[in-house]
PDB file of N, CA and C in Angstrom:
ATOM      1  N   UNK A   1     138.178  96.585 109.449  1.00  0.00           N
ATOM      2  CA  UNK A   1     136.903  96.900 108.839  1.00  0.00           C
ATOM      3  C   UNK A   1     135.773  96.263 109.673  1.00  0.00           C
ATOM      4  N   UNK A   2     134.997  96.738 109.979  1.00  0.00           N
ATOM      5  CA  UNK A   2     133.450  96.277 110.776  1.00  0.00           C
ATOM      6  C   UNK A   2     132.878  96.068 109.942  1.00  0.00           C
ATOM      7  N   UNK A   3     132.038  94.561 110.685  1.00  0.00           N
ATOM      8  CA  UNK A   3     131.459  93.210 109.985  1.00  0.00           C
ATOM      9  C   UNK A   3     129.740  94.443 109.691  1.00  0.00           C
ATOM     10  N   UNK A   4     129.096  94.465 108.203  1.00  0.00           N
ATOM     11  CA  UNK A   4     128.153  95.111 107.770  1.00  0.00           C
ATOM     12  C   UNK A   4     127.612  93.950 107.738  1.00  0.00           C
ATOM     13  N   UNK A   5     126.031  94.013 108.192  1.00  0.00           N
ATOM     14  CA  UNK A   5     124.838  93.469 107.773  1.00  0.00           C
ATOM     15  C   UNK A   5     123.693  94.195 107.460  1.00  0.00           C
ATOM     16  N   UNK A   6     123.013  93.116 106.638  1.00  0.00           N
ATOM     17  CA  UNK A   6     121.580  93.786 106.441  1.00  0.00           C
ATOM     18  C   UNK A   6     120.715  93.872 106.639  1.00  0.00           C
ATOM     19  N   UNK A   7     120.811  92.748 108.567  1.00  0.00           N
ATOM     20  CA  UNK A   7     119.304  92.018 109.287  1.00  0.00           C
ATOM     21  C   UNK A   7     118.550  93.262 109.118  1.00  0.00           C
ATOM     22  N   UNK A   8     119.223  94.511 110.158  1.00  0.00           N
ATOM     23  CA  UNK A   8     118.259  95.272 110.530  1.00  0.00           C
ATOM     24  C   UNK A   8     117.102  96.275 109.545  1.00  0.00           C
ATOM     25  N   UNK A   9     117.803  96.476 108.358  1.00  0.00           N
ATOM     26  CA  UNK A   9     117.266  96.522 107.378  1.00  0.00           C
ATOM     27  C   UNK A   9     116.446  95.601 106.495  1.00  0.00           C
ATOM     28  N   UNK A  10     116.689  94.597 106.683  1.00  0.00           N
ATOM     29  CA  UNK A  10     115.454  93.302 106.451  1.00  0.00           C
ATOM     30  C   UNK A  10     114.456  93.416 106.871  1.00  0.00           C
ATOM     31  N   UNK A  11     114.447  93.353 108.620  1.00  0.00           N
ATOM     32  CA  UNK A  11     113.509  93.272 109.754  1.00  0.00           C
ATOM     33  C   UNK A  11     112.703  94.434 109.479  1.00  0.00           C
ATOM     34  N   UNK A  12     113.156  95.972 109.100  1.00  0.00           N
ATOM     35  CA  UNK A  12     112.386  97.105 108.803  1.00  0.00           C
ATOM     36  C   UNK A  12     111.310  96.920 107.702  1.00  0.00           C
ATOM     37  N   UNK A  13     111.982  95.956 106.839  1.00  0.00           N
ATOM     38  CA  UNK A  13     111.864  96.264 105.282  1.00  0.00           C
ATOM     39  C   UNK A  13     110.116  95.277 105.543  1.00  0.00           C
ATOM     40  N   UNK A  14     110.226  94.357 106.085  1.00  0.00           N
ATOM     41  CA  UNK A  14     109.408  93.071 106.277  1.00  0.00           C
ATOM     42  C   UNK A  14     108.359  93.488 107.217  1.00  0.00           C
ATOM     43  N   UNK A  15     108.640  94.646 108.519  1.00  0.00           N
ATOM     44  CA  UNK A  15     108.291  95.200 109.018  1.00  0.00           C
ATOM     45  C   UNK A  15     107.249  95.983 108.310  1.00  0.00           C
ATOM     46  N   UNK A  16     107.723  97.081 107.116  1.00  0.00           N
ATOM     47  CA  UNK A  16     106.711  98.029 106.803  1.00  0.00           C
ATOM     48  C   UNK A  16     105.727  97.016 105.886  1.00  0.00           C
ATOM     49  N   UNK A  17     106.571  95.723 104.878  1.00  0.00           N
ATOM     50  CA  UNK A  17     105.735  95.081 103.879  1.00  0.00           C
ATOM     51  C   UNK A  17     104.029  94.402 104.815  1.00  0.00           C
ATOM     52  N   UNK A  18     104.825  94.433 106.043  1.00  0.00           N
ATOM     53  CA  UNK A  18     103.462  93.689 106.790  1.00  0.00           C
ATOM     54  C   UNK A  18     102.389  94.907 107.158  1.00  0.00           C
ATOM     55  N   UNK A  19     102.778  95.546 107.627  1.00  0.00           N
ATOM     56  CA  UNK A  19     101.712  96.818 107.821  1.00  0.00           C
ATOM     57  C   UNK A  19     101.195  97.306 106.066  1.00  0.00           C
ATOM     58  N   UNK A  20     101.711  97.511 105.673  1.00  0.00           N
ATOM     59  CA  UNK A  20     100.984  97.635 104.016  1.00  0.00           C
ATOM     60  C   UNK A  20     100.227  96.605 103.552  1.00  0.00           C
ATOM     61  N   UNK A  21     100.362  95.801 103.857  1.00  0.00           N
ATOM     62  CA  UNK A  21      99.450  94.742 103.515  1.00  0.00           C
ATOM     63  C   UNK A  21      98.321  94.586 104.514  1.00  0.00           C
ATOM     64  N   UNK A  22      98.589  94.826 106.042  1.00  0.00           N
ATOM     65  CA  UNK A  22      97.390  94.570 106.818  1.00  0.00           C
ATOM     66  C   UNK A  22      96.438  96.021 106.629  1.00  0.00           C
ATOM     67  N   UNK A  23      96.984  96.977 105.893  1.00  0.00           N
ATOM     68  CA  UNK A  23      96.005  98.777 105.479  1.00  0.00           C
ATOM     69  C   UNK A  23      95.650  98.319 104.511  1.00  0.00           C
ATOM     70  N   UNK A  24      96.151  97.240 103.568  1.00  0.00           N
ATOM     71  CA  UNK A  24      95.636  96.781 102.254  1.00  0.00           C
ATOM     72  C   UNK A  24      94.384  96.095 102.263  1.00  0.00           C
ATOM     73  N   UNK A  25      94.362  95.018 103.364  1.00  0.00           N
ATOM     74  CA  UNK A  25      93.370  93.936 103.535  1.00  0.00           C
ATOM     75  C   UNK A  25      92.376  94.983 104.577  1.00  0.00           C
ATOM     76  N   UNK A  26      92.635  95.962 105.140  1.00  0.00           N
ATOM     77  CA  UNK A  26      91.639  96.749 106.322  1.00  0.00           C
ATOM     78  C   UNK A  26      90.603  97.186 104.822  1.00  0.00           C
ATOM     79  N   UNK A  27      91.286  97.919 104.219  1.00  0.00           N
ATOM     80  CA  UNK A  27      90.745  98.934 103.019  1.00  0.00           C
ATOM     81  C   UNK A  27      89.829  98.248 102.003  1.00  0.00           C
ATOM     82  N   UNK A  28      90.345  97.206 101.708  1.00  0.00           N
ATOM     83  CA  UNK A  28      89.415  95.861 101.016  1.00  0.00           C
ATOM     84  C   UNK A  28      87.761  95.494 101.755  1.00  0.00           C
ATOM     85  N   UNK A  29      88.124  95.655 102.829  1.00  0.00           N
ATOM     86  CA  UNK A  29      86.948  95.360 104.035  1.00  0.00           C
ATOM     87  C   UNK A  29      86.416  96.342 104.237  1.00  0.00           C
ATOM     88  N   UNK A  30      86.832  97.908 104.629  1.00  0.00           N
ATOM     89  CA  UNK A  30      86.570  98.643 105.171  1.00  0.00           C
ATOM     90  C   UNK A  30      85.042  99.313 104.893  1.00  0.00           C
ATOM     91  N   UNK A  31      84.194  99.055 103.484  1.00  0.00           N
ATOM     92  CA  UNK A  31      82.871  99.145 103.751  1.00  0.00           C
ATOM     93  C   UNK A  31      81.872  98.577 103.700  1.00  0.00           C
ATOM     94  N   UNK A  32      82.620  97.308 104.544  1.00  0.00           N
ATOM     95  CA  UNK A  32      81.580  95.975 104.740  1.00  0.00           C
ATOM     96  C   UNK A  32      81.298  96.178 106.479  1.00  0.00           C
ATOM     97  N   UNK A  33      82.525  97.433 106.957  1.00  0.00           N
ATOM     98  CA  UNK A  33      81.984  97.757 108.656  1.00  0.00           C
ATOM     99  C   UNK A  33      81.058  98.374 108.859  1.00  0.00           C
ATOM    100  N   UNK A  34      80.157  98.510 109.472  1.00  0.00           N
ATOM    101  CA  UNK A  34      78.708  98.938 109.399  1.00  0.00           C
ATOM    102  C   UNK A  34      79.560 100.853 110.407  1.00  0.00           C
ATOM    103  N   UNK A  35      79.108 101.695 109.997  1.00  0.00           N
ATOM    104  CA  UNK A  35      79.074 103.096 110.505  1.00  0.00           C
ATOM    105  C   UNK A  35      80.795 103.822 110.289  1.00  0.00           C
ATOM    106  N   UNK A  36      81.400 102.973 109.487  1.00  0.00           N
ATOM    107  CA  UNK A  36      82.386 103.738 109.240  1.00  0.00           C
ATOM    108  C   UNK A  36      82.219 104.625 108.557  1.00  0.00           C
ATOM    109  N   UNK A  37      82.775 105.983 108.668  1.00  0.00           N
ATOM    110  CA  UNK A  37      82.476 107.031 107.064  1.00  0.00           C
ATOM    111  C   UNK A  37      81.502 107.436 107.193  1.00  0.00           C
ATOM    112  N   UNK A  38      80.335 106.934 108.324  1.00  0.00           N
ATOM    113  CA  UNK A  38      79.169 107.929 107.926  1.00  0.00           C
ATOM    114  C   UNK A  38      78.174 108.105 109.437  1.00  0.00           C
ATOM    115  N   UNK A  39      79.206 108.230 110.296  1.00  0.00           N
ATOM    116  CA  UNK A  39      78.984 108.965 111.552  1.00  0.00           C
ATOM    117  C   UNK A  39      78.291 110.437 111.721  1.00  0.00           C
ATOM    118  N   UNK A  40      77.379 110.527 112.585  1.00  0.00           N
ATOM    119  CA  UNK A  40      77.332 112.293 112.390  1.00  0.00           C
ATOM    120  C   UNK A  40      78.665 112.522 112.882  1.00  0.00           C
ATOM    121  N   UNK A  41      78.654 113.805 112.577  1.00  0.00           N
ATOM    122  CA  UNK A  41      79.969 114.872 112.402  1.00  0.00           C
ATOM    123  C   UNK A  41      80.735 114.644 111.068  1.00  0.00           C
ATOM    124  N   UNK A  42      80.637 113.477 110.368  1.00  0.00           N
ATOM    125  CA  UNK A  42      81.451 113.624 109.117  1.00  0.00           C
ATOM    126  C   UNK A  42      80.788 114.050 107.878  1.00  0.00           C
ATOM    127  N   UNK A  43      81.826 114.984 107.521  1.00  0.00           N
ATOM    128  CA  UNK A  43      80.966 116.227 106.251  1.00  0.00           C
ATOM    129  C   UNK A  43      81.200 115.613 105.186  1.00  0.00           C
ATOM    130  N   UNK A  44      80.124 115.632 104.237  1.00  0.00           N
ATOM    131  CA  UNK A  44      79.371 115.294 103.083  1.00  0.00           C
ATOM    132  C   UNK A  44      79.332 116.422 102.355  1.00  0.00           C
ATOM    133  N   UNK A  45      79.550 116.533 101.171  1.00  0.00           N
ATOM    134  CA  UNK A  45      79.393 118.320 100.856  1.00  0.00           C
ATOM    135  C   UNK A  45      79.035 117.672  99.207  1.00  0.00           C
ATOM    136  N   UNK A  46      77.918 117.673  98.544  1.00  0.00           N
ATOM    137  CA  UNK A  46      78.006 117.333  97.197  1.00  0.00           C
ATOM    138  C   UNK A  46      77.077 118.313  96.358  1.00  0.00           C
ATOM    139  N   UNK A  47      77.861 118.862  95.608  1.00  0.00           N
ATOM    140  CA  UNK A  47      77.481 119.986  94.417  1.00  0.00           C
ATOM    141  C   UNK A  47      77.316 119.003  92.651  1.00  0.00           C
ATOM    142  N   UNK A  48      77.092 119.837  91.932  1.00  0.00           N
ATOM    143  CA  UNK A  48      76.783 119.185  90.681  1.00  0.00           C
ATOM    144  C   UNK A  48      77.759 118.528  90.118  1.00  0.00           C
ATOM    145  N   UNK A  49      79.018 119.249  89.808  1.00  0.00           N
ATOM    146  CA  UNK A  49      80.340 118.230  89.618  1.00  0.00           C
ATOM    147  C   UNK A  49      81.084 118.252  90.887  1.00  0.00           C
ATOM    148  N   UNK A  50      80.622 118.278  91.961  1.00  0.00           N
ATOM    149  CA  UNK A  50      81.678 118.085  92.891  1.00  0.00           C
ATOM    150  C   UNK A  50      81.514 117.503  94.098  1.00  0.00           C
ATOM    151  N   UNK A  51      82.066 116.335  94.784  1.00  0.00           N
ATOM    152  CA  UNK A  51      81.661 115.944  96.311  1.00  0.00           C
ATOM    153  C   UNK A  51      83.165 116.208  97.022  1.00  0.00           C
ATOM    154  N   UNK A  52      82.952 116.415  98.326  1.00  0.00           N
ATOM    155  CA  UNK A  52      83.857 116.484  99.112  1.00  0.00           C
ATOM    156  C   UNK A  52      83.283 116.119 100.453  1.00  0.00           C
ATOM    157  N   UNK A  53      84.510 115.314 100.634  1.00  0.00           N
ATOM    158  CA  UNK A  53      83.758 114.127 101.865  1.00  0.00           C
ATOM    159  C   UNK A  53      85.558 114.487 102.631  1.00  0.00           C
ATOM    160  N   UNK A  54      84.438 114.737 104.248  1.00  0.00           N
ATOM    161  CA  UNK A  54      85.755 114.847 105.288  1.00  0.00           C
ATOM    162  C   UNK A  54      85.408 114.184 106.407  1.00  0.00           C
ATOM    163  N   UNK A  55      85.967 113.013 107.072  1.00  0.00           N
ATOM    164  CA  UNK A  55      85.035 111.608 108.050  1.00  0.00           C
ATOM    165  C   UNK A  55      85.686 112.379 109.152  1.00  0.00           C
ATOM    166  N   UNK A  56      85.441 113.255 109.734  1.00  0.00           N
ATOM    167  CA  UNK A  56      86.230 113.604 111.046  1.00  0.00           C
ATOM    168  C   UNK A  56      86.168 113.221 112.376  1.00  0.00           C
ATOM    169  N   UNK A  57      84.614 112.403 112.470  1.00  0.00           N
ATOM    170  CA  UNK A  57      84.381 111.890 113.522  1.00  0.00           C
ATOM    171  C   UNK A  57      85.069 110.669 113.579  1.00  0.00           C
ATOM    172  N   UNK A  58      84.677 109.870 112.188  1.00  0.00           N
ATOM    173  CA  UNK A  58      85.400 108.800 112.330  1.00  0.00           C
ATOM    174  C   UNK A  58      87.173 109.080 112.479  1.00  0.00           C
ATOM    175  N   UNK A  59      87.927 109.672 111.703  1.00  0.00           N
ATOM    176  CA  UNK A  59      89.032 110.056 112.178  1.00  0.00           C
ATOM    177  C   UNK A  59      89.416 110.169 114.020  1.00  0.00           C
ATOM    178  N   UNK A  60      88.349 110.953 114.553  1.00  0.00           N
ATOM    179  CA  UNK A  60      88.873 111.171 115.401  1.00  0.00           C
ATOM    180  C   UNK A  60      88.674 110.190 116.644  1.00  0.00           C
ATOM    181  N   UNK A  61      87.997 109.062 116.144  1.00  0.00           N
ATOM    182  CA  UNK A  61      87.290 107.869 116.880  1.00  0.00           C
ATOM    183  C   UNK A  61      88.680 106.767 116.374  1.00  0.00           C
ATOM    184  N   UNK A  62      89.044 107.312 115.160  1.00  0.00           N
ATOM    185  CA  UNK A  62      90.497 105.833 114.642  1.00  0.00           C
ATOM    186  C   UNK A  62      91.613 106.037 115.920  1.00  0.00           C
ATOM    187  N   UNK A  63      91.482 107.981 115.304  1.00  0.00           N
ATOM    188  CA  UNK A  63      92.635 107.971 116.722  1.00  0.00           C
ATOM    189  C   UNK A  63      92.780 107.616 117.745  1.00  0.00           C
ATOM    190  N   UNK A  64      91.289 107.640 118.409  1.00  0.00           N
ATOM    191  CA  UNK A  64      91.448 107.569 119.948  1.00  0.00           C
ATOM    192  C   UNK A  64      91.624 106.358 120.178  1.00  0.00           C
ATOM    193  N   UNK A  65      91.581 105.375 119.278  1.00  0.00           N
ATOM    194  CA  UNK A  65      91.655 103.983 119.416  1.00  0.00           C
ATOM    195  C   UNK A  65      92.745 103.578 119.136  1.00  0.00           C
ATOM    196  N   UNK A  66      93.481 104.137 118.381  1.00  0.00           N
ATOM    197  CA  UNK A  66      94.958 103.730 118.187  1.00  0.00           C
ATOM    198  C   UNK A  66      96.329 104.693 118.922  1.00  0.00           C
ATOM    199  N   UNK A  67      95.647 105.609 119.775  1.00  0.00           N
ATOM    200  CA  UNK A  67      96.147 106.067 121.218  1.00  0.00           C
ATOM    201  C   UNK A  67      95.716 105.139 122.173  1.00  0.00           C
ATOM    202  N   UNK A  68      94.745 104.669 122.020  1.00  0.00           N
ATOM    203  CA  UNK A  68      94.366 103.474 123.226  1.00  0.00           C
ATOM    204  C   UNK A  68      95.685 102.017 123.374  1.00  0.00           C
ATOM    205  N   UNK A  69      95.402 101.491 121.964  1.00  0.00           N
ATOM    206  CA  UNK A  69      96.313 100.653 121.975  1.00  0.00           C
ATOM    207  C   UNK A  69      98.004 100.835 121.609  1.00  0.00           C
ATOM    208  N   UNK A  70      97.871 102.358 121.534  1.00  0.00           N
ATOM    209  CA  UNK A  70      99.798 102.446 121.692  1.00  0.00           C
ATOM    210  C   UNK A  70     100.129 102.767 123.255  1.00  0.00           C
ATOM    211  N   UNK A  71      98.748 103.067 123.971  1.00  0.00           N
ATOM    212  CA  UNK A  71      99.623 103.037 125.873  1.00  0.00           C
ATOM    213  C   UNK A  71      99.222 101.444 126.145  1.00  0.00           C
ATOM    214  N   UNK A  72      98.770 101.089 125.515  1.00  0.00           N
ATOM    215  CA  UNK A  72      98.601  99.475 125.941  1.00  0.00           C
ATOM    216  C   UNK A  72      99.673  98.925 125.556  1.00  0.00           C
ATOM    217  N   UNK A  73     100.144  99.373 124.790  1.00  0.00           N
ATOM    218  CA  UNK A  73     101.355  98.308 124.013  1.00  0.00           C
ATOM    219  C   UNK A  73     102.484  98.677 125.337  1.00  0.00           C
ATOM    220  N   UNK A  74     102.839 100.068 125.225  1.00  0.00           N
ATOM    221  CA  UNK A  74     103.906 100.487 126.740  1.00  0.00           C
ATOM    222  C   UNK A  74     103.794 100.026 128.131  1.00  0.00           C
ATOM    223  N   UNK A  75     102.611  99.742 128.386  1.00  0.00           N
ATOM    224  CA  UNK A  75     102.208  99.140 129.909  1.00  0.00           C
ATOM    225  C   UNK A  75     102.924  97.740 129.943  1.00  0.00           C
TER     226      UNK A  75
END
């Protein structure tokens, strides 16, 4: 019978608990950053009962920054 452990499943588990918590503590903060959410290009759309908000600039400014630092991480 082969010896079962559960490091690697620990290490995952502790792994995702830390990233949920550092989107937890970003999100807590997140509109104390001055121009997040309200970049031009991100649509605002508000009717009498209804808003619809789509940050696409900012989206597409998170991305490019977290494509930045995933070829940084590979180098």
């Amino acid at each position: 019978m082969e010896d079962f452990t559960w490091q690697p499943l620990a290490k995952w588990l502790i792994l995702i608990g830390a990233v949920t918590l550092l989107i937890g503590v970003a999100l807590l903060f997140l509109d104390k950053i001055p121009y997040i959410g309200r970049l031009p290009g991100d649509v605002l759309i508000r009717k009498k009962n209804f808003i619809f908000y789509f940050p696409i600039t900012t989206l597409i400014l998170l991305n490019l920054l977290l494509l930045l630092i995933s070829w940084l991480w590979r180098k």
